[in-house]
C-alpha atoms as a PDB file:
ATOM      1  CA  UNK A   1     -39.641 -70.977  11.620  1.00  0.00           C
ATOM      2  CA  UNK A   2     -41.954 -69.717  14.290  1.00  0.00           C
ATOM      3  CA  UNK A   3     -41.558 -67.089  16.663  1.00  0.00           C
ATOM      4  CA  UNK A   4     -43.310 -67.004  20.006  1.00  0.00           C
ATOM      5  CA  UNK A   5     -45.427 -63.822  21.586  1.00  0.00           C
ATOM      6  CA  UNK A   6     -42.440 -62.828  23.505  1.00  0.00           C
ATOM      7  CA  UNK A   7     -40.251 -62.996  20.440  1.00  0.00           C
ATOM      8  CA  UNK A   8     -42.422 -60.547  18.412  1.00  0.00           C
ATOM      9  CA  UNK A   9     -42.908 -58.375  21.411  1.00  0.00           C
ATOM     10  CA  UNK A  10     -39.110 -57.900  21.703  1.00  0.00           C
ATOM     11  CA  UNK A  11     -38.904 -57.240  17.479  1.00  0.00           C
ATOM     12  CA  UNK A  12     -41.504 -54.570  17.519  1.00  0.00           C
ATOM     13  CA  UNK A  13     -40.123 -53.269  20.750  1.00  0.00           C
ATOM     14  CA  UNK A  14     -36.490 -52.829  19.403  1.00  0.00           C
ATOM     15  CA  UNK A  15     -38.080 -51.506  16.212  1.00  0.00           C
ATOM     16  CA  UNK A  16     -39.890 -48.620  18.186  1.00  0.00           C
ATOM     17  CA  UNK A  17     -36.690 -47.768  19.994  1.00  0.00           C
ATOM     18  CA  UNK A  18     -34.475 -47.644  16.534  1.00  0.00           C
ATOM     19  CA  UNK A  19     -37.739 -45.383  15.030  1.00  0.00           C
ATOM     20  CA  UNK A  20     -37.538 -43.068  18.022  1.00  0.00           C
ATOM     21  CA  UNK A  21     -33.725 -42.802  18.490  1.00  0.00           C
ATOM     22  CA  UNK A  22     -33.484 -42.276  14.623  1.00  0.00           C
ATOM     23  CA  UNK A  23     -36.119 -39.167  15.004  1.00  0.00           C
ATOM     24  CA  UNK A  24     -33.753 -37.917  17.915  1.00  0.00           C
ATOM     25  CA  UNK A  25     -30.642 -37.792  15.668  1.00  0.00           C
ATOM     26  CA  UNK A  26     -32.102 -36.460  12.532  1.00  0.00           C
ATOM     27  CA  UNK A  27     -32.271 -33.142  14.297  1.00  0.00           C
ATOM     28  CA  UNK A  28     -35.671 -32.487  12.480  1.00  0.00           C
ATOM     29  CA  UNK A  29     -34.212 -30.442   9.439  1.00  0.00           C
ATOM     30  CA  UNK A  30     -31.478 -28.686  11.523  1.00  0.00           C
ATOM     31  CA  UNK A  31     -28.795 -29.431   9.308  1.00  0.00           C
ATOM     32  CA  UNK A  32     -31.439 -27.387   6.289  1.00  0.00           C
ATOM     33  CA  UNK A  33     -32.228 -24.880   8.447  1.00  0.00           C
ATOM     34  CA  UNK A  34     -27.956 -24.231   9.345  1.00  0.00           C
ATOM     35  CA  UNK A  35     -27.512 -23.858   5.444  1.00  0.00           C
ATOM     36  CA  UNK A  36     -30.483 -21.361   4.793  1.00  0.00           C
ATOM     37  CA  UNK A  37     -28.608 -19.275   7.738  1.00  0.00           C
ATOM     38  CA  UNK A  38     -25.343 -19.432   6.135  1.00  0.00           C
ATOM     39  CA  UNK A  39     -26.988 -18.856   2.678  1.00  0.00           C
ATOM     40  CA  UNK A  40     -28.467 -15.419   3.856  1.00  0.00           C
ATOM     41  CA  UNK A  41     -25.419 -14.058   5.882  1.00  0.00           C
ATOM     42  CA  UNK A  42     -23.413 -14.684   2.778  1.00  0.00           C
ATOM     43  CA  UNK A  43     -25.842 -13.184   0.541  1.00  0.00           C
ATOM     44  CA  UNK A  44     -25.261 -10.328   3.683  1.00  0.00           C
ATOM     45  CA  UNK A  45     -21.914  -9.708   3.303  1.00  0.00           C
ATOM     46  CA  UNK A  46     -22.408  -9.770  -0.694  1.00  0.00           C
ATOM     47  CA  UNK A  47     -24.445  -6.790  -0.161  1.00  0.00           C
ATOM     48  CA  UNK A  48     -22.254  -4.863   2.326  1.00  0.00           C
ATOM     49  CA  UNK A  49     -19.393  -5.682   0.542  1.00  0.00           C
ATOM     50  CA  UNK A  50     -21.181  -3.941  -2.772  1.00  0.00           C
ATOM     51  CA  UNK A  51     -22.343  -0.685  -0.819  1.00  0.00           C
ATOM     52  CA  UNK A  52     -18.664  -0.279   0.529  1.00  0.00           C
ATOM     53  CA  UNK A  53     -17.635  -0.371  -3.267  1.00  0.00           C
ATOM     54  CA  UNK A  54     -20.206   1.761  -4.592  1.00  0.00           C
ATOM     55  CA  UNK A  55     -19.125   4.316  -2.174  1.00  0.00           C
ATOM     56  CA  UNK A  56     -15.844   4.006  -2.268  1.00  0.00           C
ATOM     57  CA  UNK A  57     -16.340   4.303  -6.470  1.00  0.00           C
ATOM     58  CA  UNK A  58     -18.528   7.655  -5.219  1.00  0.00           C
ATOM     59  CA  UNK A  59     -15.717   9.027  -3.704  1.00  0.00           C
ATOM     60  CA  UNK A  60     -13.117   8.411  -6.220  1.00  0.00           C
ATOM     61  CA  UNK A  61     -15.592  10.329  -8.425  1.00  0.00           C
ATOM     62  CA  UNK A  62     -16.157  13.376  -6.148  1.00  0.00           C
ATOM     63  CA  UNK A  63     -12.262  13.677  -5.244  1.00  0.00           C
ATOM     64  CA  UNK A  64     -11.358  13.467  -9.217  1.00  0.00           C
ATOM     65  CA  UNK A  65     -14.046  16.705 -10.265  1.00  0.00           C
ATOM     66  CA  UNK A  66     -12.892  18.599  -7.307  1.00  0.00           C
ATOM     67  CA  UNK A  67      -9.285  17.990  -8.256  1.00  0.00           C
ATOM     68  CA  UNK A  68      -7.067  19.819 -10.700  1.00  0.00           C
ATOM     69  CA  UNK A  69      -5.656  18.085 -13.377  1.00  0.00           C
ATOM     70  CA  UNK A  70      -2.344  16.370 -12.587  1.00  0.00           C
ATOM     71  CA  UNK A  71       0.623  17.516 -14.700  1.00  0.00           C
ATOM     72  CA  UNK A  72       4.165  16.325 -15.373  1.00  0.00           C
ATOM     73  CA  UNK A  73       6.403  16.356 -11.906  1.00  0.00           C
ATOM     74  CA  UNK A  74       3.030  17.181  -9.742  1.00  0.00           C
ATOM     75  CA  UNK A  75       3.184  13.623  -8.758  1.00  0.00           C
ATOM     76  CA  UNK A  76       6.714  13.882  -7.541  1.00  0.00           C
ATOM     77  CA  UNK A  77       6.266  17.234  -5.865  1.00  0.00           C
ATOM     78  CA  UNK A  78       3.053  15.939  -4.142  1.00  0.00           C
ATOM     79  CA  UNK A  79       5.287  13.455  -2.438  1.00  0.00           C
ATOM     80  CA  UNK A  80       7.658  15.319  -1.632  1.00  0.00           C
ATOM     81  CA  UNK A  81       5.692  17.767   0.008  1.00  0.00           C
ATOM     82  CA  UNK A  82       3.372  15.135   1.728  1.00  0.00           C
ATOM     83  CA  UNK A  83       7.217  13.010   3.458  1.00  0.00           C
ATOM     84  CA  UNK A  84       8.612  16.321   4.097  1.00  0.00           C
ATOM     85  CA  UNK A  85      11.160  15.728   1.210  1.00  0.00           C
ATOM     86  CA  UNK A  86      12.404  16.839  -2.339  1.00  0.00           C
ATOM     87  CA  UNK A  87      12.945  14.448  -4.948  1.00  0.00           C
ATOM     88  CA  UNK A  88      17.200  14.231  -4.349  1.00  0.00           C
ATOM     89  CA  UNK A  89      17.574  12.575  -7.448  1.00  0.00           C
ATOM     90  CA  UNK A  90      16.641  14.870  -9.638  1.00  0.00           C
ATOM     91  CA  UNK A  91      20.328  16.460  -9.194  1.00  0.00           C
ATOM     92  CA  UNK A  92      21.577  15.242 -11.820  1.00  0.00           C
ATOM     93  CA  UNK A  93      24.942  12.656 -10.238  1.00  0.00           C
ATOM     94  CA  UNK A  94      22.420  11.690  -7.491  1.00  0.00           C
ATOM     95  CA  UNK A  95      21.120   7.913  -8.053  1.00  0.00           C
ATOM     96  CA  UNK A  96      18.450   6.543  -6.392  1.00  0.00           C
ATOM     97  CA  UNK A  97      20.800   4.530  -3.547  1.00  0.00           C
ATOM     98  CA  UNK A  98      22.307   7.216  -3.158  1.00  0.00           C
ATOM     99  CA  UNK A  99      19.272   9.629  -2.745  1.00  0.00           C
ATOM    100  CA  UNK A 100      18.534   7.059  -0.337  1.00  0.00           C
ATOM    101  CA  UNK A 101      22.031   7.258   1.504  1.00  0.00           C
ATOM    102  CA  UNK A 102      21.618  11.433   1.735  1.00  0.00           C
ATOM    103  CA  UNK A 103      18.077  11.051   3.429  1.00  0.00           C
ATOM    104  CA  UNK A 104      19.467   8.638   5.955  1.00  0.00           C
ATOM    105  CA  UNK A 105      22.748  10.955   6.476  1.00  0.00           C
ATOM    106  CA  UNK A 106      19.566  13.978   7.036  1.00  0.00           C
ATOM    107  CA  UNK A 107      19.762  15.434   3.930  1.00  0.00           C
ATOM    108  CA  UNK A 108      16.075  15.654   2.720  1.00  0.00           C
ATOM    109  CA  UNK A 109      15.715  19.375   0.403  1.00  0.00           C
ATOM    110  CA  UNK A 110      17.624  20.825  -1.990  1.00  0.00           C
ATOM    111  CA  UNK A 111      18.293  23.927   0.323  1.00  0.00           C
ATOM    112  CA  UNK A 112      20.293  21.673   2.826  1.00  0.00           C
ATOM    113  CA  UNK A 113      22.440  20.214  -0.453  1.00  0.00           C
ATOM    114  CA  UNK A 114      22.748  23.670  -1.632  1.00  0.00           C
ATOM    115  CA  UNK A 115      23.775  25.371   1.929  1.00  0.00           C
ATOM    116  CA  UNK A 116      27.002  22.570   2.168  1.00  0.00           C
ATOM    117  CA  UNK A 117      30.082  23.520   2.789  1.00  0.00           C
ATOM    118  CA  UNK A 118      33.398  21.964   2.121  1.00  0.00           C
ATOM    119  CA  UNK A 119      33.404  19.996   5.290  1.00  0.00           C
ATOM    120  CA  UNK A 120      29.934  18.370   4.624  1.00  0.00           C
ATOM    121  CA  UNK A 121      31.141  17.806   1.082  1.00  0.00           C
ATOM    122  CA  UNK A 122      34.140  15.735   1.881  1.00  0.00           C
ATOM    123  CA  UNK A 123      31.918  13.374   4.672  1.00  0.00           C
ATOM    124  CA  UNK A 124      29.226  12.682   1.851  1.00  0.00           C
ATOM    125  CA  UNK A 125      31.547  11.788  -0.670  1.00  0.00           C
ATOM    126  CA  UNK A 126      33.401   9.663   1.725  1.00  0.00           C
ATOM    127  CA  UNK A 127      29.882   7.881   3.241  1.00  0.00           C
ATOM    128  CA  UNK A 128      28.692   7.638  -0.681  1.00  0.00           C
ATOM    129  CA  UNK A 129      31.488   6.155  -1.712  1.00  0.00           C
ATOM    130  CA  UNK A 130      32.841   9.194  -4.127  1.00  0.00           C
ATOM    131  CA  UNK A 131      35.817  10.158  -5.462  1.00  0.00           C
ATOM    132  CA  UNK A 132      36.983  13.415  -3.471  1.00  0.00           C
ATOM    133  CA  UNK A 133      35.790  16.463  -5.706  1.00  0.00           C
ATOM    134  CA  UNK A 134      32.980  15.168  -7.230  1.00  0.00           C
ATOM    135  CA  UNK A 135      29.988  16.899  -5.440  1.00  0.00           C
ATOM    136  CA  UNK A 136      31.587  20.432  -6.372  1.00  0.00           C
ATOM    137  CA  UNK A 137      32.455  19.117  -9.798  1.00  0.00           C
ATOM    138  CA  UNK A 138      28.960  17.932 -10.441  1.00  0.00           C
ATOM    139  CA  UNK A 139      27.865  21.161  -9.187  1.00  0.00           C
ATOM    140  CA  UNK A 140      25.107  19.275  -6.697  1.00  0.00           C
ATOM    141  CA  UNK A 141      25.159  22.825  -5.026  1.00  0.00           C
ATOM    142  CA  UNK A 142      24.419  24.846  -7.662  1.00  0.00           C
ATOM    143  CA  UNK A 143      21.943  22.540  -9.119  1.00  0.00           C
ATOM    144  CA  UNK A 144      20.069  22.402  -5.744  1.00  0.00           C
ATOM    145  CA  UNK A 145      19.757  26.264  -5.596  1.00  0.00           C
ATOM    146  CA  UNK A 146      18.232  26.060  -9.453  1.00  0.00           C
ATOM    147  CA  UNK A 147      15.482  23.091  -8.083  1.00  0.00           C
ATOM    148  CA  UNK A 148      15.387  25.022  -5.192  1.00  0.00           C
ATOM    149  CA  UNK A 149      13.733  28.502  -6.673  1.00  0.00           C
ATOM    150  CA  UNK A 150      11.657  26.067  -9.523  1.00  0.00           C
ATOM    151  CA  UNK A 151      14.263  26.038 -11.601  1.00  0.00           C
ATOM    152  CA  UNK A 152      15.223  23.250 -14.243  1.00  0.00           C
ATOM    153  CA  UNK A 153      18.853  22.805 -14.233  1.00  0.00           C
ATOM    154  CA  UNK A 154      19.746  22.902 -17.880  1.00  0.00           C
ATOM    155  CA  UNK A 155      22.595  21.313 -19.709  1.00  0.00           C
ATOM    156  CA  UNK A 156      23.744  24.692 -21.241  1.00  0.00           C
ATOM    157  CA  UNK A 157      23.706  26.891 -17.460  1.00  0.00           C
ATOM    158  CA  UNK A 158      25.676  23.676 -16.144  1.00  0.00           C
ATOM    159  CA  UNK A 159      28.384  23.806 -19.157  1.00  0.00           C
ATOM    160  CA  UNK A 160      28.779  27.625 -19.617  1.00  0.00           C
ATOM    161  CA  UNK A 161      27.834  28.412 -15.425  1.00  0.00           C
ATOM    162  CA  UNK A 162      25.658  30.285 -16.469  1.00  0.00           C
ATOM    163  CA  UNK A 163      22.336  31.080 -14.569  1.00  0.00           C
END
């Protein structure tokens, strides 16, 4: 098989154009040069991610020594004090859902439990689902006063009626 001077022309010709369209697409080491980038900006964010924790670690650190140690119930009053509310709950016949119910009613201190009157009784008992009588039996009143002043309501004051 033989090829003619125009043949061989046309081969190296087409052979050129595939060389110089295959430079063109190979994008000269873009593709290397794309991953370096994203190599360094997530190195980047490694780093800035680091420093935010190393400061944020710093000022954990400097809020714990200039802090006083925390002590049984601080935790509770520090929440109270920081919603505007006492820890309801802690009368004893209060659950949880029901603490719940008496904030959403507007009861949020002991001195608003301790200042109701017979009235108010009677429409709690009936929105918490009571038995009539049971907020002055449970003494909720009484027992608000006592957390009111920093008091612990005891078994014995709540059995005798005692203060």
């Amino acid at each position: 098989m033989s090829f003619t001077p125009n043949e061989i022309a046309l081969l190296l010709v087409a052979l050129l154009a595939g060389l110089v369209l295959g430079l063109m697409m190979s994008g000269r080491g873009k593709y290397k040069r794309l991953w370096r980038e994203e190599q360094s900006a997530h190195h980047h964010a490694i780093r800035d991610r680091d420093a935010r924790l190393n400061a944020a670690n710093e000022r954990i650190a400097e809020l714990e020594r200039q802090s006083a140690p925390i002590g049984p119930g601080t935790a509770t009053a520090v929440a109270g004090g920081v919603h505007g509310r006492d820890d309801l709950s802690r009368i004893n016949g209060i659950s949880q859902t029901q603490e719940v119910a008496l904030n959403e009613a507007g009861y949020h201190r002991y001195g608003q439990i301790a200042a109701l009157n017979g009235e108010q009784e009677a429409t709690l008992e009936a929105r918490l689902g009571l038995k009539p009588g049971t907020i002055a039996h449970e003494d909720w009143r009484g027992q608000a006063h006592d957390l009111e002043r920093g008091e612990k309501p005891g078994l014995l004051s709540r059995l005798t009626g005692q203060a």
